[in-house]
Each structure stands twice: as structure tokens, then as C-alpha cells.
C-alpha atoms as a PDB file:
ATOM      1  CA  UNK A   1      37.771 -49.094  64.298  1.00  0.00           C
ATOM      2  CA  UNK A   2      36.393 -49.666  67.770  1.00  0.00           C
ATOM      3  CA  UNK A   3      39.460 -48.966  69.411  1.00  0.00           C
ATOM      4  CA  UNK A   4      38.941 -45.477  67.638  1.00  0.00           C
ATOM      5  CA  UNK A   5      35.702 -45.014  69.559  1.00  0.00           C
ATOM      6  CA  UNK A   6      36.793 -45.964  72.676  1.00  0.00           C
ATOM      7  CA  UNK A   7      39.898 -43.749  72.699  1.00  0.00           C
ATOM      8  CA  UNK A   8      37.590 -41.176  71.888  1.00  0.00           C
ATOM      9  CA  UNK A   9      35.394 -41.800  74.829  1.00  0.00           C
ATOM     10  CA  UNK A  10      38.481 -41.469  76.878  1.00  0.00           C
ATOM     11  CA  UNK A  11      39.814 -38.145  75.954  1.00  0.00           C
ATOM     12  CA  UNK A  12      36.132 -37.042  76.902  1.00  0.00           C
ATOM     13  CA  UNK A  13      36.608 -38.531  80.479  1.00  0.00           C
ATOM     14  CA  UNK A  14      39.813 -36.927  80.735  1.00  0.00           C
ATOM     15  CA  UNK A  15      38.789 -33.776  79.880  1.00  0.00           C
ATOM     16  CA  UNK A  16      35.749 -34.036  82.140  1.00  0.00           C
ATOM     17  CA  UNK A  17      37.389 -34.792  85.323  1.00  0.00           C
ATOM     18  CA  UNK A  18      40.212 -32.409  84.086  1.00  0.00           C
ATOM     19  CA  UNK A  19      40.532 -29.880  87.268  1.00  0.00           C
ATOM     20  CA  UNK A  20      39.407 -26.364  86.049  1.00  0.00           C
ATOM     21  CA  UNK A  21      41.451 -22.753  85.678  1.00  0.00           C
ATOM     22  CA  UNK A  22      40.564 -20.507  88.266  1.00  0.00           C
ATOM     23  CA  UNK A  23      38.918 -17.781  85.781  1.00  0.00           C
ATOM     24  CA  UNK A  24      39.031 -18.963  83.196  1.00  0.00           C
ATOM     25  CA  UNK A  25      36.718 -21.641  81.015  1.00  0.00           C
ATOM     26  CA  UNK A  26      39.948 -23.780  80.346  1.00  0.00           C
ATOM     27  CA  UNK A  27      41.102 -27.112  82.009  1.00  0.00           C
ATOM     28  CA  UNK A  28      44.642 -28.874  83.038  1.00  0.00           C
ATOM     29  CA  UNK A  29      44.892 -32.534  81.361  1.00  0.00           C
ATOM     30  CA  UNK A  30      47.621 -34.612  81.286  1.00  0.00           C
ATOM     31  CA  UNK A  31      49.405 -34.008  78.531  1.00  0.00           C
ATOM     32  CA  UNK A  32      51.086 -37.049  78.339  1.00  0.00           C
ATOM     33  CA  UNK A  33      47.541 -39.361  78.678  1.00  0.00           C
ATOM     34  CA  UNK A  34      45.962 -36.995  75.512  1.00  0.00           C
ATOM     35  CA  UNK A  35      48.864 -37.465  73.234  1.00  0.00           C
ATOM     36  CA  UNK A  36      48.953 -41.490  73.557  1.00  0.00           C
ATOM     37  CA  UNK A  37      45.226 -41.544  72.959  1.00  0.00           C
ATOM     38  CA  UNK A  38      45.872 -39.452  70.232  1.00  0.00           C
ATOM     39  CA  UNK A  39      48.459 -41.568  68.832  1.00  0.00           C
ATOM     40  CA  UNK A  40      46.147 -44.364  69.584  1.00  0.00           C
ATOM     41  CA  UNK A  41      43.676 -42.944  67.544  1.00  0.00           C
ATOM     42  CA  UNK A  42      45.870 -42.316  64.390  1.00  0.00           C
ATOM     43  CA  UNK A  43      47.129 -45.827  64.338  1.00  0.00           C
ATOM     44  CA  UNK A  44      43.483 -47.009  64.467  1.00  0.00           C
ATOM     45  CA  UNK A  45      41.814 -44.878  61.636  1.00  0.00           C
ATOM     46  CA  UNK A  46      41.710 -47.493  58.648  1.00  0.00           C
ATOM     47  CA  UNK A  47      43.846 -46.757  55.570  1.00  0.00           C
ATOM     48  CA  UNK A  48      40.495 -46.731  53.896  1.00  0.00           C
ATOM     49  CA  UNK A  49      40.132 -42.878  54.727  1.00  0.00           C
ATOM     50  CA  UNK A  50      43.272 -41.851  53.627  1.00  0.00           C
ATOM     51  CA  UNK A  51      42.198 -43.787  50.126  1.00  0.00           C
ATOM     52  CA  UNK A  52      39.046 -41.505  50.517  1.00  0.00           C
ATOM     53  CA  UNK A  53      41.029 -38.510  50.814  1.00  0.00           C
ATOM     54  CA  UNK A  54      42.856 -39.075  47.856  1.00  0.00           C
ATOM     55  CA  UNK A  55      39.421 -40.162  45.892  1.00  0.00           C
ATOM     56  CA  UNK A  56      38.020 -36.902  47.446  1.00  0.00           C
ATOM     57  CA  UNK A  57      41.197 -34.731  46.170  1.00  0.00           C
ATOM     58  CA  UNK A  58      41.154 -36.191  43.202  1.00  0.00           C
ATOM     59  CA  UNK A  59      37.432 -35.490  43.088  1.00  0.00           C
ATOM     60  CA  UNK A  60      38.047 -31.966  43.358  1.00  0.00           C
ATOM     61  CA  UNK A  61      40.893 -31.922  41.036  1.00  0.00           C
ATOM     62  CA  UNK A  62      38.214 -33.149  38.726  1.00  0.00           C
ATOM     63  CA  UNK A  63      35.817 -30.717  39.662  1.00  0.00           C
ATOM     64  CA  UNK A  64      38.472 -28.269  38.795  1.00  0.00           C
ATOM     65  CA  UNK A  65      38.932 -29.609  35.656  1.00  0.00           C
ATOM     66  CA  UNK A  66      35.476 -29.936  34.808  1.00  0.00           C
ATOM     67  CA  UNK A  67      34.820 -26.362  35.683  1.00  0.00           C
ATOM     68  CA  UNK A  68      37.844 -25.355  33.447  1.00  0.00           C
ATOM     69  CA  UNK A  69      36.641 -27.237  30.718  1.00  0.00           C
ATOM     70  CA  UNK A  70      32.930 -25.581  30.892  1.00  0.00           C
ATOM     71  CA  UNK A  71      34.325 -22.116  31.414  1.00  0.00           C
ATOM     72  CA  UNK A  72      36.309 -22.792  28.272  1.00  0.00           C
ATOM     73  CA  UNK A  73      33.321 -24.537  26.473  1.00  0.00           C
ATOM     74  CA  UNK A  74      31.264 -21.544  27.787  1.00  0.00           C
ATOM     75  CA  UNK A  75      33.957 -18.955  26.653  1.00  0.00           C
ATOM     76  CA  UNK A  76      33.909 -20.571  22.949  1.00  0.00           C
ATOM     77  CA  UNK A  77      30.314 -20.856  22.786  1.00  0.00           C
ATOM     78  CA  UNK A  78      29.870 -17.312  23.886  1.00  0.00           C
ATOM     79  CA  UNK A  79      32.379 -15.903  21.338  1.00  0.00           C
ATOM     80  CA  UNK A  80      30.679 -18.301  18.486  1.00  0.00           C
ATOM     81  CA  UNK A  81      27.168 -17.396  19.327  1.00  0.00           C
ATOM     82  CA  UNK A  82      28.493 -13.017  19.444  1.00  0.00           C
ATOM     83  CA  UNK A  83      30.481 -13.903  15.994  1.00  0.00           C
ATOM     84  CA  UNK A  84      27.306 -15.815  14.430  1.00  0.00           C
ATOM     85  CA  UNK A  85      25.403 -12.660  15.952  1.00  0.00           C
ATOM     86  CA  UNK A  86      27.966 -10.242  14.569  1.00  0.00           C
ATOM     87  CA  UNK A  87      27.348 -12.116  11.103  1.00  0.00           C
ATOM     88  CA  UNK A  88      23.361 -12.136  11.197  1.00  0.00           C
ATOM     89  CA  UNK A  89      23.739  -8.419  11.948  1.00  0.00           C
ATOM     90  CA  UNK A  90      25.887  -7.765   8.470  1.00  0.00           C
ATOM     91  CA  UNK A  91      23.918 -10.011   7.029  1.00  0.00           C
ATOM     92  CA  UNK A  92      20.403  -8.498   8.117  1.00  0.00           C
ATOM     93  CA  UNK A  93      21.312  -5.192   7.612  1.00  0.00           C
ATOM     94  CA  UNK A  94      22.870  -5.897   3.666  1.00  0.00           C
ATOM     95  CA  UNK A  95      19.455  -7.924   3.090  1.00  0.00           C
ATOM     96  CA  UNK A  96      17.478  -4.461   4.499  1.00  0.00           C
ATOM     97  CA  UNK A  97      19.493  -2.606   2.508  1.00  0.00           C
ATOM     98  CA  UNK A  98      18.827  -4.638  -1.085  1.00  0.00           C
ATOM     99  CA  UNK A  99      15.339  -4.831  -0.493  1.00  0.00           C
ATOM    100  CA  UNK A 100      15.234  -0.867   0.206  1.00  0.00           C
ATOM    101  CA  UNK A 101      17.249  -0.271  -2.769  1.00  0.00           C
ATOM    102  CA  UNK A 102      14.564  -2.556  -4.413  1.00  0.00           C
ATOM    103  CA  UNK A 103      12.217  -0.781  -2.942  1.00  0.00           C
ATOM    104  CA  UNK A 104      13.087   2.479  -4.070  1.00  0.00           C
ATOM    105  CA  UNK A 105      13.783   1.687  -7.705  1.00  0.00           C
ATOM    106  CA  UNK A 106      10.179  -0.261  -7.850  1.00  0.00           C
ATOM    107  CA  UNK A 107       8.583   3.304  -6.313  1.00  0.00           C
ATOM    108  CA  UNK A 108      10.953   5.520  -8.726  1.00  0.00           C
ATOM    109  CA  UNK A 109       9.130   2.729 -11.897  1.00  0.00           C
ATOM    110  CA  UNK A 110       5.635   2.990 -10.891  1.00  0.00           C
ATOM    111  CA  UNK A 111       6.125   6.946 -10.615  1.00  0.00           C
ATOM    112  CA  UNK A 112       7.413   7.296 -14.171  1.00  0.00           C
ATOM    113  CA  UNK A 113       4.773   4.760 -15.404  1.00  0.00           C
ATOM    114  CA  UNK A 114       2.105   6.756 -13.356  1.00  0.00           C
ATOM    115  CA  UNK A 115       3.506  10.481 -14.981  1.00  0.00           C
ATOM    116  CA  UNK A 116       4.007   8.404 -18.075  1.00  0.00           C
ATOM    117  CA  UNK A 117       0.209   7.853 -17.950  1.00  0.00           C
ATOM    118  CA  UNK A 118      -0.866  10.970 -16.540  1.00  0.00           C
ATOM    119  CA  UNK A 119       0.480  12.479 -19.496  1.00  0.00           C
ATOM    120  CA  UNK A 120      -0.905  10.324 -21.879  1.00  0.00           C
ATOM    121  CA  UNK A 121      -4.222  10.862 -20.453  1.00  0.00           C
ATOM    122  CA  UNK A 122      -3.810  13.971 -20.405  1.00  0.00           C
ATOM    123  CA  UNK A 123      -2.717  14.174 -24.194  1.00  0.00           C
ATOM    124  CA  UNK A 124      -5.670  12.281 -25.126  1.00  0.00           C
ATOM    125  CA  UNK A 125      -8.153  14.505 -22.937  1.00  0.00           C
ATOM    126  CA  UNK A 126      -6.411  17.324 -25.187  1.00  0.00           C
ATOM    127  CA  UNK A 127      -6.889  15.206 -28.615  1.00  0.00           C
ATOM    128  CA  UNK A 128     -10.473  14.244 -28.021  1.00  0.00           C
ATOM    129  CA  UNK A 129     -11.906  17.600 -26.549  1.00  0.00           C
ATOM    130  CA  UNK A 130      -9.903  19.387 -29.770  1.00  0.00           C
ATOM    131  CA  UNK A 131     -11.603  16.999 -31.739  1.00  0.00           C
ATOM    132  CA  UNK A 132     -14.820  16.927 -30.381  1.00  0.00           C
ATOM    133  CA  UNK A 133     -14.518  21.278 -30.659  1.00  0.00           C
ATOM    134  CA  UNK A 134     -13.601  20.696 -34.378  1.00  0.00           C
ATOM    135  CA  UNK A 135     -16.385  18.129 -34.579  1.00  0.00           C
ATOM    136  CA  UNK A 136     -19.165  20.526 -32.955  1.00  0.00           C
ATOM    137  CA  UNK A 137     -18.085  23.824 -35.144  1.00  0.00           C
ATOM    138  CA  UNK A 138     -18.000  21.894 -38.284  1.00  0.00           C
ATOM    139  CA  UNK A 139     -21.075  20.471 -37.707  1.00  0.00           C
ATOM    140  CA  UNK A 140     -22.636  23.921 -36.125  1.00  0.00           C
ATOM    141  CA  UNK A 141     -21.222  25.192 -39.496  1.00  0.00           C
ATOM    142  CA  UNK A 142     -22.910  22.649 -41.480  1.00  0.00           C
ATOM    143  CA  UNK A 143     -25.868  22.873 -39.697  1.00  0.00           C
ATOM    144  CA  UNK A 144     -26.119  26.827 -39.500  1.00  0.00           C
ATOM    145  CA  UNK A 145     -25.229  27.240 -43.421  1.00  0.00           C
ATOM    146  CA  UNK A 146     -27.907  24.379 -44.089  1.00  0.00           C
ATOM    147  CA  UNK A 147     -30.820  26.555 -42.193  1.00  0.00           C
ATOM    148  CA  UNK A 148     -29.389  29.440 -44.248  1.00  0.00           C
ATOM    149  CA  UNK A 149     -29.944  28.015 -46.860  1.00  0.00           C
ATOM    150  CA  UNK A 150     -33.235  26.773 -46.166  1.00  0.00           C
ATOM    151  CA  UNK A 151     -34.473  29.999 -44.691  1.00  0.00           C
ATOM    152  CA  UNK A 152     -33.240  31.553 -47.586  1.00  0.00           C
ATOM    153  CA  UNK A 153     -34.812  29.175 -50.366  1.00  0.00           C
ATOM    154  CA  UNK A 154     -37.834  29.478 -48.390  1.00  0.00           C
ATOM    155  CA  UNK A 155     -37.996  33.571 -48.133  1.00  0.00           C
ATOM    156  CA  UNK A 156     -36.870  33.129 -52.244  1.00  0.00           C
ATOM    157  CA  UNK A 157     -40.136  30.431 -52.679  1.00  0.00           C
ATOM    158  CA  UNK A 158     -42.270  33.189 -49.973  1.00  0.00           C
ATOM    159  CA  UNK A 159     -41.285  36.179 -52.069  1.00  0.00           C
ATOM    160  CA  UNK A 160     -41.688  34.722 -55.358  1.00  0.00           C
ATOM    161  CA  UNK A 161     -45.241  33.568 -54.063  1.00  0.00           C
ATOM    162  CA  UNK A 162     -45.923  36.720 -52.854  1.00  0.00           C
ATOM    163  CA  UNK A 163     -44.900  38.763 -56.189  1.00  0.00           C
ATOM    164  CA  UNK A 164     -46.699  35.868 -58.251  1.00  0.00           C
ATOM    165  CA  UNK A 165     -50.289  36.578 -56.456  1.00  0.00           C
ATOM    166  CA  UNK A 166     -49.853  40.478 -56.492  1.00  0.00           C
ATOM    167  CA  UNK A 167     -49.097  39.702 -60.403  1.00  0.00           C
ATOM    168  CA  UNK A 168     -52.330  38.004 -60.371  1.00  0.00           C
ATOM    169  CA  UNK A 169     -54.062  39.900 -58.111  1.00  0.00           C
ATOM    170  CA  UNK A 170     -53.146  42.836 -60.232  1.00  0.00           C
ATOM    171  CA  UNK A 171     -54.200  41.186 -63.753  1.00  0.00           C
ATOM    172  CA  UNK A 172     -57.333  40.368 -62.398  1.00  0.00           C
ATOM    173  CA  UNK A 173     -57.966  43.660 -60.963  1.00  0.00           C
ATOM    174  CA  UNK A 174     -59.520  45.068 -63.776  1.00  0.00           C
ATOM    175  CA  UNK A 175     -61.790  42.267 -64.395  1.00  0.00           C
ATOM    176  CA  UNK A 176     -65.003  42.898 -62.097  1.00  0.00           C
ATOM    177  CA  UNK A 177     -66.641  40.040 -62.668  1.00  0.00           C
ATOM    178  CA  UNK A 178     -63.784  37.470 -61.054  1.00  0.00           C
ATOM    179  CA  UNK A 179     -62.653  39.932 -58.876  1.00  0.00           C
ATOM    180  CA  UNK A 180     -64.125  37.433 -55.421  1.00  0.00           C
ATOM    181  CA  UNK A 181     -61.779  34.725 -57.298  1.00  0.00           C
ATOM    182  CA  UNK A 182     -58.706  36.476 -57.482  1.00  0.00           C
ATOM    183  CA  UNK A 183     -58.711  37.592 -54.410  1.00  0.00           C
ATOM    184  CA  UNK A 184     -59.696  34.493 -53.383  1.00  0.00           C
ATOM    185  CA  UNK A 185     -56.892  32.897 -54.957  1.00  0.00           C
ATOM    186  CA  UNK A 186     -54.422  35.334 -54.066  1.00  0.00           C
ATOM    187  CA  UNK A 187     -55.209  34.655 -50.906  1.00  0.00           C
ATOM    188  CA  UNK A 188     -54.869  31.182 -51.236  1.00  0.00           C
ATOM    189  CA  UNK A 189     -51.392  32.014 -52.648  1.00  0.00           C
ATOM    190  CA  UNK A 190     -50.356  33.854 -50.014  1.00  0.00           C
ATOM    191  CA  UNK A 191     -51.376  31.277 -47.250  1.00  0.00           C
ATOM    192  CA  UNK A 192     -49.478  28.830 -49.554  1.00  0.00           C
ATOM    193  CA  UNK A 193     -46.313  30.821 -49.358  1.00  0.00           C
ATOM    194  CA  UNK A 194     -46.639  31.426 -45.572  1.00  0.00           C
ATOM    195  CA  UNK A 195     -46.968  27.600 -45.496  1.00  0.00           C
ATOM    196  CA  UNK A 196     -44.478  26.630 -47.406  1.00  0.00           C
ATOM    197  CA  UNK A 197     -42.125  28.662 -45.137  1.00  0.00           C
ATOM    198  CA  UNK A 198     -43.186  27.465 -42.182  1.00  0.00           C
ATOM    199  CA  UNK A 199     -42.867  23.997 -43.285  1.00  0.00           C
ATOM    200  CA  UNK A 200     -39.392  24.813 -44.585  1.00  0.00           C
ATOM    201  CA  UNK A 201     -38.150  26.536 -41.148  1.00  0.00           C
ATOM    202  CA  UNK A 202     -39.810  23.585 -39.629  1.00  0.00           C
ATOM    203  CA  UNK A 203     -37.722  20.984 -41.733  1.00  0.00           C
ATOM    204  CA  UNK A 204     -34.595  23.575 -40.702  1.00  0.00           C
ATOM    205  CA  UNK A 205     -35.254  23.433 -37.041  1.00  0.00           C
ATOM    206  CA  UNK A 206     -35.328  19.189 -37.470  1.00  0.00           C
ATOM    207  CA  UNK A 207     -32.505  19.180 -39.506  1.00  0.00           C
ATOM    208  CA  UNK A 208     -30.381  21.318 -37.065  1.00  0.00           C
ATOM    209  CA  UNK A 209     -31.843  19.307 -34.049  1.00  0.00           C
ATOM    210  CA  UNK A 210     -30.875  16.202 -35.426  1.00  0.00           C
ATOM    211  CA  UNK A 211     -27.052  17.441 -36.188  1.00  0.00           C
ATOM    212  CA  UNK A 212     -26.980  18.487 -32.284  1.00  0.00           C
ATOM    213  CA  UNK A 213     -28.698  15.450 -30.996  1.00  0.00           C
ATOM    214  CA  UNK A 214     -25.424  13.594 -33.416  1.00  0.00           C
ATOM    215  CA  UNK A 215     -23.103  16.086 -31.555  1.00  0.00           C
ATOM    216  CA  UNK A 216     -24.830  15.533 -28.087  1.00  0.00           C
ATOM    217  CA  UNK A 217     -24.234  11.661 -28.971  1.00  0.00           C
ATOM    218  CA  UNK A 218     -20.668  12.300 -29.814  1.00  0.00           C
ATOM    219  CA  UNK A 219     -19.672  14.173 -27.275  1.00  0.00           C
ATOM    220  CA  UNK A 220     -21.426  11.834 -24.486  1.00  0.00           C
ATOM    221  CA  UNK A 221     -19.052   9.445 -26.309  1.00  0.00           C
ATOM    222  CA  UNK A 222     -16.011  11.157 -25.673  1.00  0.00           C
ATOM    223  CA  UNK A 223     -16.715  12.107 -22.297  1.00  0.00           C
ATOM    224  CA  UNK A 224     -17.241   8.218 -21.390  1.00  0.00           C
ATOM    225  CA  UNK A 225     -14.299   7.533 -23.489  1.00  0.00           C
ATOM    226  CA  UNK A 226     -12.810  10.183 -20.919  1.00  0.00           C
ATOM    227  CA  UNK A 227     -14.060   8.375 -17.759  1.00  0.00           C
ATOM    228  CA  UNK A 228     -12.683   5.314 -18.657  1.00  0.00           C
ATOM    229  CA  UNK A 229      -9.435   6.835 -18.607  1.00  0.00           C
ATOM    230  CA  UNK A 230      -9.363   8.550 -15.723  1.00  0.00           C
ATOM    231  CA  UNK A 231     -10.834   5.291 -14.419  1.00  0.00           C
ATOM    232  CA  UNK A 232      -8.154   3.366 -15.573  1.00  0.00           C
ATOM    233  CA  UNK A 233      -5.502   5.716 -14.301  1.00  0.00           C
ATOM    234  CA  UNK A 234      -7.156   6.046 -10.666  1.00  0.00           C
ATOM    235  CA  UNK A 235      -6.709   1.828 -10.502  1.00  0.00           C
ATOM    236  CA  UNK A 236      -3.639   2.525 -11.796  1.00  0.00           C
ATOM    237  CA  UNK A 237      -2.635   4.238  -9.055  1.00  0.00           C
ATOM    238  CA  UNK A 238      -4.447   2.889  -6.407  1.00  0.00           C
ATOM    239  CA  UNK A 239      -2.424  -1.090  -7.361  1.00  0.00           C
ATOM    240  CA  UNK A 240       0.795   1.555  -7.142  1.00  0.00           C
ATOM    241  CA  UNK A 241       0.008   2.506  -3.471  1.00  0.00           C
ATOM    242  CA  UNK A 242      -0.693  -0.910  -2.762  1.00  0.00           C
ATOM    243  CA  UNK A 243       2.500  -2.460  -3.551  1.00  0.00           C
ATOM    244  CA  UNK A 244       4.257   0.026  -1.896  1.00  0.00           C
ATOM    245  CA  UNK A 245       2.379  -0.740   1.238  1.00  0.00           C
END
């Protein structure tokens, strides 16, 4: 390996004290002196670096390799990772489309249950207030033929009173001496009469108060009985648009 150096330093001194090329940068050497250093160089590189050679092609044949091999492992992981993409995609897009097919039919149930409802209440809004109408005339009816009657048994009672103490008032006419008394009593009569009817309109008006404060009680009744429903169809409705947020 020294001889290697020192054929080396050689060449240099040849080529330095080479005589130049008139204009030019070049040099004449002695051909023969350069190609026997040469040759002495050759024969004293070790064999070692031809063995290094080889391990350094063979490197690079392995580098080759390897590279081919990752390109290929690259290549087949890229085309498994796009075909387990391609396959996520079908199977996203078949999973959004159940669950909006689910969705759908769930909104197309809670609308028929909620116009299923709607018209129930409604029917039973209709039921109740025809009721409740039926309810009030009847009892209206009752009430008004009831005061009729009263007001009529009590003009029948005011009348009768009234003919009964012009009967007596008449009879007792002609006697002077208790003539102060029966007018006095007719009088009384009369008052009685007038009495008796007022008490009797009186006991007409209660009577017909009481059947509207029982219609009044009825009908606040229905009306809650109505709120509830509506109630109960407005949370109805309101749990609908919350599970189809």
C-alpha cells in the first residue's frame, strides 16, 4: 500500500517539472515514465478493494432490490387501502341509505299517529261541545218550563188571591159596621198575594240560577277536559319533532 503512495507522489513530480505548451495550460510528460507508475500503482492496490467493489455492487443490487420490493409493497398497500376505501364507501353510503329509509318511515308513523290524533281530538272536541249544547238546552228547557210554571202557579195563587179579597171585600161591603176590617183584610190579602209571588219568582230565579251555575260547572268541565287534550296532543307533537331532530 505504500508503494501506492509513493508512485503517486511521483506522477505529481513528473507532472510538475513536465515542460509546459506554449498556449496552452497543458504539459509534455513522458509517456513511457506515467504508464509504469501507473502499472505500478495497479499492481499495488490490495485485492481488498476489488472485494469492496463487489460488496459495494452487490450493495446496490440490494438497494435495487429493496427499492423493488417497497415499490411493490407500496403498490399493494396502496391498491388495498383504495379497495378497503372503495368498500367503506359502499358500505357508508348503504348504511346512510337504511337509516334514511328508517328515517323516513319513522317520520311517515309519527305523522299518521299525529293526524290519527288530531282527528280524534278533534272528534271528541265535536262530541263534547254537541253534548255540552244538548246538555245546556235541555237544561235551559228544564229550567225555563220550571219558571213557567212557577210564574204561572204564582199569577194562578196572585189572581185567585186577588178575586178571593174582592169576593170579600164585596160581601162585606154592605156591612158598615166592619167595613175598616174588610178593607183591612183585603188589604192584607192582597199584600199576601203580592208576597206570595214575589217569593215564588224569587224561588224561580234560585232555581234557574242554580241549573246555570250546574251548566257553568259542566261546561268548565268540558272545556278542561278539552285542554287536556290539546295538551296532550301539543306533547305529542313536540316528542315527534324531537326524534326527528
Amino acid at each position: 500500500m505504500y508503494r501506492v503512495f509513493e508512485a503517486l507522489d511521483e506522477l505529481g513530480a513528473i507532472v510538475e517539472e513536465a515542460r509546459g505548451v506554449p498556449m496552452t495550460a497543458g504539459c509534455m510528460v513522458p509517456r513511457g515514465d506515467v504508464l509504469e507508475l501507473l502499472d505500478d500503482i495497479k499492481d499495488a492496490i490490495p485485492g481488498e478493494l476489488d472485494d469492496a467493489q463487489d460488496v459495494l455492487d452487490a450493495r446496490d443490487g440490494m438497494l435495487r432490490d429493496a427499492k423493488a420490493h417497497a415499490d411493490s409493497m407500496v403498490a399493494n398497500a396502496t391498491a388495498e387501502a383504495d379497495s378497503l376505501l372503495n368498500h367503506s364507501r359502499g358500505e357508508a353510503d348503504r348504511i346512510l341509505a337504511d337509516a334514511k329509509a328508517q328515517a323516513d318511515r319513522m317520520v311517515a308513523e309519527a305523522r299518521q299517529h299525529s293526524e290519527r290524533m288530531v282527528g280524534e281530538a278533534r272528534e271528541e272536541a265535536t262530541r263534547v261541545m254537541s253534548t255540552a249544547k244538548r246538555e245546556y238546552e235541555a237544561s235551559t228547557g228544564r229550567a225555563k218550563a220550571e219558571a213557567d210554571r212557577l210564574i204561572e202557579n204564582g199569577n194562578l195563587s196572585y189572581e185567585k188571591a186577588v178575586q178571593e179579597g174582592i169576593k170579600e171585600q164585596q160581601r162585606l161591603v154592605s156591612q158598615t159596621e166592619i167595613v175598616q176590617t174588610a178593607t183591612a183584610e183585603a188589604t192584607r190579602l192582597i199584600d199576601t198575594a203580592h208576597a206570595e209571588a214575589d217569593r215564588l219568582r224569587g224561588e224561580c230565579d234560585i232555581y234557574v240560577d242554580s241549573k246555570l251555575a250546574e251548566f257553568e260547572d259542566y261546561l268548565n268541565g268540558t272545556l278542561r277536559s278539552v285542554g287536556r287534550g290539546r295538551h296532550q296532543l301539543r306533547t305529542a307533537a313536540g316528542t315527534h319533532d324531537y326524534a326527528q331532530r
